[in-house]
N, C-alpha and C. Protein backbone atom coordinates (compact mmCIF):
# COMPACT_ATOMS: atom_id res chain seq x y z
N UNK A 1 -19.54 70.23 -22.65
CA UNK A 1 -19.30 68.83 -22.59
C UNK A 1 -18.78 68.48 -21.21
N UNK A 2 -19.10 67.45 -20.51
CA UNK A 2 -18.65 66.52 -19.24
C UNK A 2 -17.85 65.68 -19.52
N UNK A 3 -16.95 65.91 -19.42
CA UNK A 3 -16.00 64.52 -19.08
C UNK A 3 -16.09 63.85 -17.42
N UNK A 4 -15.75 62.44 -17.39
CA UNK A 4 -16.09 61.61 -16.83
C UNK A 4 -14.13 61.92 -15.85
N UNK A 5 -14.03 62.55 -14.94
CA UNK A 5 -13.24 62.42 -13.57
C UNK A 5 -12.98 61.35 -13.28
N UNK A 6 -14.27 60.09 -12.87
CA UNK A 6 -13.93 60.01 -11.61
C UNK A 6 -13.50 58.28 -12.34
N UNK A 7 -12.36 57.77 -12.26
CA UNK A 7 -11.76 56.92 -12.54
C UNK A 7 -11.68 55.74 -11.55
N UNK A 8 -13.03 54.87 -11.99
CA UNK A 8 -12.81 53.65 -10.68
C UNK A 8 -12.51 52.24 -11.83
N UNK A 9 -11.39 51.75 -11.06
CA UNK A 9 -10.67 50.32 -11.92
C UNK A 9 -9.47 49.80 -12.04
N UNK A 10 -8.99 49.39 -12.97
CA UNK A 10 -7.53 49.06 -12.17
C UNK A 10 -7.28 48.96 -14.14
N UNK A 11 -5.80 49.20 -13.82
CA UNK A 11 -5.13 49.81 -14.64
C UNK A 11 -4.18 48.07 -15.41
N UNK A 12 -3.91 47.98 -16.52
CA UNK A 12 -3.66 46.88 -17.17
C UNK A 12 -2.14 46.11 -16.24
N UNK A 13 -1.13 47.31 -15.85
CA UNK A 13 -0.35 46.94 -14.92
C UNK A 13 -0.47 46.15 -13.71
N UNK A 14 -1.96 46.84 -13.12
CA UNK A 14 -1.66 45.84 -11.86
C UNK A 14 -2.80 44.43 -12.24
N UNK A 15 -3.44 44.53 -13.19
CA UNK A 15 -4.43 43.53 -13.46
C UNK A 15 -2.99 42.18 -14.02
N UNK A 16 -1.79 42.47 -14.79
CA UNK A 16 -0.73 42.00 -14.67
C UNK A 16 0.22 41.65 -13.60
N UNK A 17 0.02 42.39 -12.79
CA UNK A 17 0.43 42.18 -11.42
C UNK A 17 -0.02 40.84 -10.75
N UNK A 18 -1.33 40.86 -10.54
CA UNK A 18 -2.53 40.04 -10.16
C UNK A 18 -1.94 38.49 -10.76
N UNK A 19 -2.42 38.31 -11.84
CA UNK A 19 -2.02 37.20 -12.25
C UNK A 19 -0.75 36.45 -12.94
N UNK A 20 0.41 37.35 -12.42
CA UNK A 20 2.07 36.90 -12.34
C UNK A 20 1.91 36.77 -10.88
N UNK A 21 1.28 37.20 -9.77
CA UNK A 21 0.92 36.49 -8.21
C UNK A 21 0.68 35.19 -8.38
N UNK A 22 -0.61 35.04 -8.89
CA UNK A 22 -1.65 34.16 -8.84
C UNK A 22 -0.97 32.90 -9.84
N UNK A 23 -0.60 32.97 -10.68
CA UNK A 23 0.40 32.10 -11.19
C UNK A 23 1.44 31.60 -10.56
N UNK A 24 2.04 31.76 -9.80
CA UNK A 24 2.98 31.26 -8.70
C UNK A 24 2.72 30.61 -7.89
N UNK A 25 1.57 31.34 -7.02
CA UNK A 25 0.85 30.18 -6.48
C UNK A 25 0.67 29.58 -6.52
N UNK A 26 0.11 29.01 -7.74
CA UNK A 26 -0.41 27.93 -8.35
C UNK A 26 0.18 26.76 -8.61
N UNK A 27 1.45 27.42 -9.11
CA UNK A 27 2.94 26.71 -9.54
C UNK A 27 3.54 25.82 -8.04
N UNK A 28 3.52 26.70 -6.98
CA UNK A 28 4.48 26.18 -5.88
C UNK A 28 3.26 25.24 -5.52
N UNK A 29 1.57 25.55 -5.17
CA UNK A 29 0.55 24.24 -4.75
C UNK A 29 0.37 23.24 -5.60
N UNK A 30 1.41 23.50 -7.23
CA UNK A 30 0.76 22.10 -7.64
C UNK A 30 2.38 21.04 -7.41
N UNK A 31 2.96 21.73 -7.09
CA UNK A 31 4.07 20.72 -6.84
C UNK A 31 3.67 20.08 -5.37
N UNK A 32 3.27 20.48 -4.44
CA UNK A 32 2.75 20.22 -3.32
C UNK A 32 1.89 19.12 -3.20
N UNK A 33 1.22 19.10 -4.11
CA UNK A 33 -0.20 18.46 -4.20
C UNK A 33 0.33 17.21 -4.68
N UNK A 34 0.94 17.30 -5.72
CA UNK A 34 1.63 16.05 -6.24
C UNK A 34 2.15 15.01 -5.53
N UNK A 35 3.06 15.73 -4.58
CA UNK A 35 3.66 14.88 -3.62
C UNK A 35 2.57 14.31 -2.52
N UNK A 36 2.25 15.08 -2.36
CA UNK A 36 0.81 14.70 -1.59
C UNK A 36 -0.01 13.49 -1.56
N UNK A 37 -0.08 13.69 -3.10
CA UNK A 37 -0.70 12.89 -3.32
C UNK A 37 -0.06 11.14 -3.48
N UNK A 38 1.23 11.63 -4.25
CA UNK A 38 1.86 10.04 -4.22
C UNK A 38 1.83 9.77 -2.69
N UNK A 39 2.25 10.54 -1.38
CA UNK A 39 2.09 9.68 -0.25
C UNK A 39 0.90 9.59 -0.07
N UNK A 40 0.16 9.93 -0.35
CA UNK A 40 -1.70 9.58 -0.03
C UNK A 40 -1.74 8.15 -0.64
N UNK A 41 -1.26 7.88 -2.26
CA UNK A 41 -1.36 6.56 -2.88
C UNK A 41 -0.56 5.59 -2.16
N UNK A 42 0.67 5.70 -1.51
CA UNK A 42 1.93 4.59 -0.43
C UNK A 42 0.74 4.66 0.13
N UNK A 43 0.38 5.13 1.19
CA UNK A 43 0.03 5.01 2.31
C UNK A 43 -1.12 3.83 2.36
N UNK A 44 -1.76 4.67 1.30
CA UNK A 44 -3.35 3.45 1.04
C UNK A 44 -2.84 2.24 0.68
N UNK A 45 -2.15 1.87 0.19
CA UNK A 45 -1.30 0.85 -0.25
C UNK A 45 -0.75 0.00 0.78
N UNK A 46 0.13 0.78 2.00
CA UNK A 46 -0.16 0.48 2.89
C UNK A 46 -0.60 -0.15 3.83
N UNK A 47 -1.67 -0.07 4.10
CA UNK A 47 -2.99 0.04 4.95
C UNK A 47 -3.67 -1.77 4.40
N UNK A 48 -3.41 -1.39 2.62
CA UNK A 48 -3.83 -2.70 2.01
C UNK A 48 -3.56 -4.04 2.11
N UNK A 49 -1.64 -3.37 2.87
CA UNK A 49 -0.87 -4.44 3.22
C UNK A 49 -1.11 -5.18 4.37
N UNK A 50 -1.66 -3.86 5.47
CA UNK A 50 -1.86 -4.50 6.89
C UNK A 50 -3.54 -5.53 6.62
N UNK A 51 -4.30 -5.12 5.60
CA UNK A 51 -5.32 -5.65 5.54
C UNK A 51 -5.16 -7.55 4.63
N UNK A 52 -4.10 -7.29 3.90
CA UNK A 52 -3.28 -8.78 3.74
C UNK A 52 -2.92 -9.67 4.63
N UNK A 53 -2.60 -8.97 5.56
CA UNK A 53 -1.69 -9.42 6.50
C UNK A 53 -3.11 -10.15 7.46
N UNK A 54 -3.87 -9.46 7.72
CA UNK A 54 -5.07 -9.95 8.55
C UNK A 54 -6.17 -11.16 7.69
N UNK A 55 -6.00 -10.78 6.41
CA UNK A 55 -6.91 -12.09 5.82
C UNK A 55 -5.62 -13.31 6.33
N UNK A 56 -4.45 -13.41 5.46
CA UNK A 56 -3.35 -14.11 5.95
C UNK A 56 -3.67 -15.12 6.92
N UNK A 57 -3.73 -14.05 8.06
CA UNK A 57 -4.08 -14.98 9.62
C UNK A 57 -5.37 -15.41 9.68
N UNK A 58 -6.17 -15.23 9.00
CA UNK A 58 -7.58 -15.50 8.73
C UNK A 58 -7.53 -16.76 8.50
N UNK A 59 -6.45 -16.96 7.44
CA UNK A 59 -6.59 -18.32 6.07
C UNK A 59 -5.54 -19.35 6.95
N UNK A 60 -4.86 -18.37 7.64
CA UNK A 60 -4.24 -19.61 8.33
C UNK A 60 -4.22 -20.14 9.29
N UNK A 61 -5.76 -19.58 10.42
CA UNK A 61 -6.16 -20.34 11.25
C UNK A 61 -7.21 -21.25 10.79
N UNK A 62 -7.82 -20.78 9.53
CA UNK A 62 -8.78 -21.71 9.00
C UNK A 62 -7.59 -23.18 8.59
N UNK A 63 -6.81 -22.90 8.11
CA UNK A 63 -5.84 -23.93 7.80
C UNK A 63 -5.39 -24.92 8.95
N UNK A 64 -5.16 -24.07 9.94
CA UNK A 64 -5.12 -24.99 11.44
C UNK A 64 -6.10 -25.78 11.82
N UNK A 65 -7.39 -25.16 11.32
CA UNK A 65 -8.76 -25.67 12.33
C UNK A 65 -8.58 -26.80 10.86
N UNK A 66 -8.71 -26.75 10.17
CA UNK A 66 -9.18 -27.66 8.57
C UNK A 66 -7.66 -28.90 9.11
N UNK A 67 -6.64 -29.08 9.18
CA UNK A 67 -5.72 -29.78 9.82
C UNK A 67 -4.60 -29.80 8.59
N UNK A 68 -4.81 -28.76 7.26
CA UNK A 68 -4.03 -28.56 6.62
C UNK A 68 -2.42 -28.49 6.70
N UNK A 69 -2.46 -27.78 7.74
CA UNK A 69 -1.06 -27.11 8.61
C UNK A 69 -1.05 -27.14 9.63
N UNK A 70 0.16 -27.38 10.41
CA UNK A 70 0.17 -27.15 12.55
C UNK A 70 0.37 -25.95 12.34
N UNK A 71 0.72 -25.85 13.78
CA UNK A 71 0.65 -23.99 14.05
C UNK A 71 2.46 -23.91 14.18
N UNK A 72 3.44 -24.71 13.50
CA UNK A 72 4.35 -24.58 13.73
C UNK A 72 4.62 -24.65 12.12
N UNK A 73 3.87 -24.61 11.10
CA UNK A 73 4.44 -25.31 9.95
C UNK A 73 4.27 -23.40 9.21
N UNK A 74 5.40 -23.69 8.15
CA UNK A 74 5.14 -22.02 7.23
C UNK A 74 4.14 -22.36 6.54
N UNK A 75 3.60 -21.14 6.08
CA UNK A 75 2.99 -21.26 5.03
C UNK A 75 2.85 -20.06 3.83
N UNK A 76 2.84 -19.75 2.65
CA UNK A 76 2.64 -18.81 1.63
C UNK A 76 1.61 -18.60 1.14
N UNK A 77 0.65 -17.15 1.19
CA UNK A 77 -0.46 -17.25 1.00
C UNK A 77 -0.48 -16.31 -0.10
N UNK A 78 -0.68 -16.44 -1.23
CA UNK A 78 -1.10 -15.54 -3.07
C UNK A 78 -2.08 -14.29 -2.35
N UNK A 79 -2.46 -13.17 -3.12
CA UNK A 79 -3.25 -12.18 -2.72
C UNK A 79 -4.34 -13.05 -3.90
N UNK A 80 -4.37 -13.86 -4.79
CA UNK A 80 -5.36 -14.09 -5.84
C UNK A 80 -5.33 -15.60 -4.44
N UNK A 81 -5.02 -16.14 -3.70
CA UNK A 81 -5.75 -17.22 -3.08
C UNK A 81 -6.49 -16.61 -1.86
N UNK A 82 -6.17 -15.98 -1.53
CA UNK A 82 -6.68 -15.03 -0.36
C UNK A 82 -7.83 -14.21 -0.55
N UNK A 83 -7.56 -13.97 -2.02
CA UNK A 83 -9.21 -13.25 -2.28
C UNK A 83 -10.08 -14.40 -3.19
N UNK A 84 -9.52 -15.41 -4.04
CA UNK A 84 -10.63 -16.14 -4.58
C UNK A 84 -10.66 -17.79 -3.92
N UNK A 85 -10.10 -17.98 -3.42
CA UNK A 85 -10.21 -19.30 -2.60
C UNK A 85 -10.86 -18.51 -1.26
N UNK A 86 -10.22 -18.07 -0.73
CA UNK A 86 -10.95 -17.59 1.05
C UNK A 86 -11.53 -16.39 0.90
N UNK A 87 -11.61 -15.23 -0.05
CA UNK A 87 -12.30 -14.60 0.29
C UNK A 87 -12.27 -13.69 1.38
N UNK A 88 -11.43 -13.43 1.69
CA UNK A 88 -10.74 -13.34 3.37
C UNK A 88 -10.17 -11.63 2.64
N UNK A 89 -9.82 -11.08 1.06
CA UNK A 89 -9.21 -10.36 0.95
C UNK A 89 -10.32 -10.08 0.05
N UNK A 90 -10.13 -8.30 0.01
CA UNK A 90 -11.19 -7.78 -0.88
C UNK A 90 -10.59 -7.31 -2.44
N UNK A 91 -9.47 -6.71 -2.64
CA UNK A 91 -8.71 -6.52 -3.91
C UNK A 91 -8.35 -7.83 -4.20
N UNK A 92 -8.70 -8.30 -5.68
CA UNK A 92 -8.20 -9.03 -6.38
C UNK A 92 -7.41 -8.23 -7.56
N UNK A 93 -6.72 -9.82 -8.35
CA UNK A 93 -6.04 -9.25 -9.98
C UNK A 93 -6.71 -8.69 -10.59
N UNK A 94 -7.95 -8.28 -10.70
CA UNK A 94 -8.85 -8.01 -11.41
C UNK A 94 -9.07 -6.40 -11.00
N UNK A 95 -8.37 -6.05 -9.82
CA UNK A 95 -7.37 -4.49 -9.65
C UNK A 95 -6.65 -4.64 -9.80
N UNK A 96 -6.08 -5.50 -10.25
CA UNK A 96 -4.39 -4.77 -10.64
C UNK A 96 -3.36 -5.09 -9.28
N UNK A 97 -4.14 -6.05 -8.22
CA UNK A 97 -3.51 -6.04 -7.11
C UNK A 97 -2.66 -7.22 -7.44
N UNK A 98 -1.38 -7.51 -6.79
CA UNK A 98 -0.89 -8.99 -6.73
C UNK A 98 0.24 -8.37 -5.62
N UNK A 99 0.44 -9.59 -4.42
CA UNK A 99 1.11 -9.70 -3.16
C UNK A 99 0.80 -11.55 -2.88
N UNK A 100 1.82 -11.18 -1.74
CA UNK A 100 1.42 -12.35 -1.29
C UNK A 100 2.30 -12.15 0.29
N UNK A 101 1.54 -12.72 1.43
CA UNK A 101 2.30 -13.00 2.55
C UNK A 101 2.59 -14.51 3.34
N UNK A 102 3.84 -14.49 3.38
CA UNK A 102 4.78 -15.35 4.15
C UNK A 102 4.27 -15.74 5.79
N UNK A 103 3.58 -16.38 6.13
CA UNK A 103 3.39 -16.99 7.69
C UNK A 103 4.31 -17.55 8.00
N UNK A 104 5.04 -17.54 9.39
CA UNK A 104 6.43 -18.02 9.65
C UNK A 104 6.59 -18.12 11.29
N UNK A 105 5.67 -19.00 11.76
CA UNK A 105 5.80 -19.51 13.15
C UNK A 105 7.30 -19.68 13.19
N UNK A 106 7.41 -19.67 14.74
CA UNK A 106 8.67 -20.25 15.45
C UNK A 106 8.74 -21.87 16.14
N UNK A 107 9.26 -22.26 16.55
CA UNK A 107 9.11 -23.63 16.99
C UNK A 107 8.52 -23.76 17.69
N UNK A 108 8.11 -23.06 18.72
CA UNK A 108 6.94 -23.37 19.62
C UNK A 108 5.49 -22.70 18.73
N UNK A 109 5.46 -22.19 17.66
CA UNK A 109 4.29 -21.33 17.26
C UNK A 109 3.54 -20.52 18.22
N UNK A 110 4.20 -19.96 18.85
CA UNK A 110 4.15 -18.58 19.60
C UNK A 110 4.58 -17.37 19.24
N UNK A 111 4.87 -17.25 18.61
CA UNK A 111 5.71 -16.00 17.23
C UNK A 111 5.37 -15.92 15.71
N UNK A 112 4.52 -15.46 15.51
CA UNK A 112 4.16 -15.85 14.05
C UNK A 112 4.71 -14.31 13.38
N UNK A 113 5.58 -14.40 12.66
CA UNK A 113 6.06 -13.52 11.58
C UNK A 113 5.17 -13.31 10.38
N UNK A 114 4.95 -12.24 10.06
CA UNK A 114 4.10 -12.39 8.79
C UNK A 114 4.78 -10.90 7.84
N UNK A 115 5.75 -11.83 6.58
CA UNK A 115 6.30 -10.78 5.72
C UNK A 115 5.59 -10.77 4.25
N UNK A 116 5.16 -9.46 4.26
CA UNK A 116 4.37 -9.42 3.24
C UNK A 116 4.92 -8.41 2.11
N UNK A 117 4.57 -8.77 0.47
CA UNK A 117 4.31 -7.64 -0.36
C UNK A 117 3.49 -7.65 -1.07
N UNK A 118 2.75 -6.11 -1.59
CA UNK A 118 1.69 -5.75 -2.21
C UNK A 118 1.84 -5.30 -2.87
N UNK A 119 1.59 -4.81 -4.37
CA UNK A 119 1.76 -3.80 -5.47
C UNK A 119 0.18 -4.01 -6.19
N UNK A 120 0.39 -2.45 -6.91
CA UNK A 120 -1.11 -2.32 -7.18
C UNK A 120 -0.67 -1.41 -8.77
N UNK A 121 0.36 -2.04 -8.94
CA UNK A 121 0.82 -1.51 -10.26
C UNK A 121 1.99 -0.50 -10.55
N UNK A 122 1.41 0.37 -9.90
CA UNK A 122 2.05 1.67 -9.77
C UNK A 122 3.06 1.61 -8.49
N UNK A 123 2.71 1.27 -7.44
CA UNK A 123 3.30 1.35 -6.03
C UNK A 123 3.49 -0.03 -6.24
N UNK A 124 4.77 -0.56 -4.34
CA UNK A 124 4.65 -1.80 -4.13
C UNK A 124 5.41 -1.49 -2.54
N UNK A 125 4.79 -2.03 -1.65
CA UNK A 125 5.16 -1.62 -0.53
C UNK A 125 5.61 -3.43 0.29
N UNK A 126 6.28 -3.64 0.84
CA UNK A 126 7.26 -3.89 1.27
C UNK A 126 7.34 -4.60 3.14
N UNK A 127 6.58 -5.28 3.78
CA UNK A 127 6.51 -5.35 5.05
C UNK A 127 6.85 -6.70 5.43
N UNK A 128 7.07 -6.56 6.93
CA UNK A 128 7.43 -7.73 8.02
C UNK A 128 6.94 -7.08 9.51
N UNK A 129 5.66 -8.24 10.07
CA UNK A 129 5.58 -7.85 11.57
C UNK A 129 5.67 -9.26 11.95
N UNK A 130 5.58 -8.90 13.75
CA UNK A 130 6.10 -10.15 14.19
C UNK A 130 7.51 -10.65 14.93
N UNK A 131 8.57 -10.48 14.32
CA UNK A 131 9.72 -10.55 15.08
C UNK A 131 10.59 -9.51 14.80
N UNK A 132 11.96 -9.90 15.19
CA UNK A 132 12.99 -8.27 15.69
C UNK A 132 14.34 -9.34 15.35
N UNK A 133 15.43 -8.31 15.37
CA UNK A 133 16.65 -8.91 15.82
C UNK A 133 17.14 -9.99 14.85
N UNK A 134 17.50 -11.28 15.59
CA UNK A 134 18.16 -12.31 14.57
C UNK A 134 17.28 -13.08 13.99
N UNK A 135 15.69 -12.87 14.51
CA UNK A 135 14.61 -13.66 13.79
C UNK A 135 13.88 -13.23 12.93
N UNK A 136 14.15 -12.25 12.82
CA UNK A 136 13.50 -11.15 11.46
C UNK A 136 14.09 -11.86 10.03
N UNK A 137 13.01 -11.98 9.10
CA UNK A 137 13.41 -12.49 7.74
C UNK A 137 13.31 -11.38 6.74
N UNK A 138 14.06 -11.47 6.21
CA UNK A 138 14.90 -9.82 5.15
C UNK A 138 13.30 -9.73 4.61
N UNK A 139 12.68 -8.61 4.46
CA UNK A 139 11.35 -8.02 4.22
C UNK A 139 11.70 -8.22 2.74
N UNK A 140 12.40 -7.96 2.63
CA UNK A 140 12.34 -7.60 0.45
C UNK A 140 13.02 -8.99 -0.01
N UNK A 141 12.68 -10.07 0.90
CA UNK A 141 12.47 -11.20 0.06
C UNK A 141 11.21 -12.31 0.28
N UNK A 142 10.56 -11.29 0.70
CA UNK A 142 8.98 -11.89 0.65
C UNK A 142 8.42 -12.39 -0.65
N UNK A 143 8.57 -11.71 -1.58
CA UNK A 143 8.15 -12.19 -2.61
C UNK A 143 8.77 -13.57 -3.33
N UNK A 144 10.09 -13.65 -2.78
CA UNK A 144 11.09 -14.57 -3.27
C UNK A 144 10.63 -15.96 -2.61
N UNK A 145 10.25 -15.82 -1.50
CA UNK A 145 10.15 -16.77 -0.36
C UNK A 145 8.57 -17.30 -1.31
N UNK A 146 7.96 -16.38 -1.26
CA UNK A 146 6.83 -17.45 -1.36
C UNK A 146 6.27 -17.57 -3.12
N UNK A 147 7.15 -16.95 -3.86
CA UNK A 147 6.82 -17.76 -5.33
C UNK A 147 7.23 -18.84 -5.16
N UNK A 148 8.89 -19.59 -4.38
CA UNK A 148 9.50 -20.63 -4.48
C UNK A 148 8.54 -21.37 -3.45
N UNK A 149 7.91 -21.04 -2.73
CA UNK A 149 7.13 -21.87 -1.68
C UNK A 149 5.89 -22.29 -2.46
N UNK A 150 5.24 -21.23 -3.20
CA UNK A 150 4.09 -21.15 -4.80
C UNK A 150 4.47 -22.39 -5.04
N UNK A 151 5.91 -22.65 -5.80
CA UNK A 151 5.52 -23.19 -6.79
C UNK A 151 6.35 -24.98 -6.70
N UNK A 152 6.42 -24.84 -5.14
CA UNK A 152 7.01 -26.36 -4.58
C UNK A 152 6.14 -26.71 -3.85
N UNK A 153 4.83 -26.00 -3.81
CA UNK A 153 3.08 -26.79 -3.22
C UNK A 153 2.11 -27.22 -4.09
């Protein structure tokens, strides 16, 4: 009789070995990923805001040229007027989007402030460009500013 020597394979220990590794791994990249990913979701969010911010000035030079508003007067612009009146914005309520940004010339309307917020349900991000210093208007009352501006037009 022959018996079989020659022993090629791996033994139940290290095949246990293997995947108490490989499980860890896994463990420390999915916490990684996670986070990852929520700043991947801010960020786009983001980005959505600066793209508010540009219909905004869109709607409110059309507002200048139309004789709606001077270039010295505020104005509050809805993310649902911005995308279904002007069109100027591509997310509507109908994502789940709702913001709105604050236009806020200076007296000469040479400074236009524009404080905006966006939320998309989950996130809600938070901005002001435009001015500095003592002319800066508190960012996290954008929303405040222009429901009460909403709903006295």
């Amino acid at each position: 009789m022959h018996t079989l020597k020659n022993k090629k394979g791996f033994t139940l220990v290290e095949l246990l070995a293997v995947i108490v590794i490989l499980a860890v791994i896994i463990l420390i990249a999915s916490t990684n990923v996670g986070t990852m990913m929520t700043t991947a979701r801010k960020n786009t969010l983001a980005i959505e805001g600066n793209e508010l911010i540009n219909a905004a000035k869109n709607a409110y030079q059309m507002d200048i040229l139309d004789g709606t508003v001077t270039g010295t007067t505020a104005k509050c612009y809805s993310l649902k007027s911005l995308h279904d009146d002007y069109g100027f914005f591509s997310k509507g309520p109908n994502d789940k989007y709702t913001g709105s940004v604050y236009v806020s010339p200076d007296a000469d309307g040479k400074v236009v402030t524009y404080t905006f917020w966006i939320s998309n349900g989950s996130y809600r991000v938070v901005g002001e460009t435009g001015a500095t210093g003592k002319n800066a208007v508190n960012a996290t009352s954008a929303s405040e500013t222009c429901d009460i501006s909403e709903r006295n037009s």
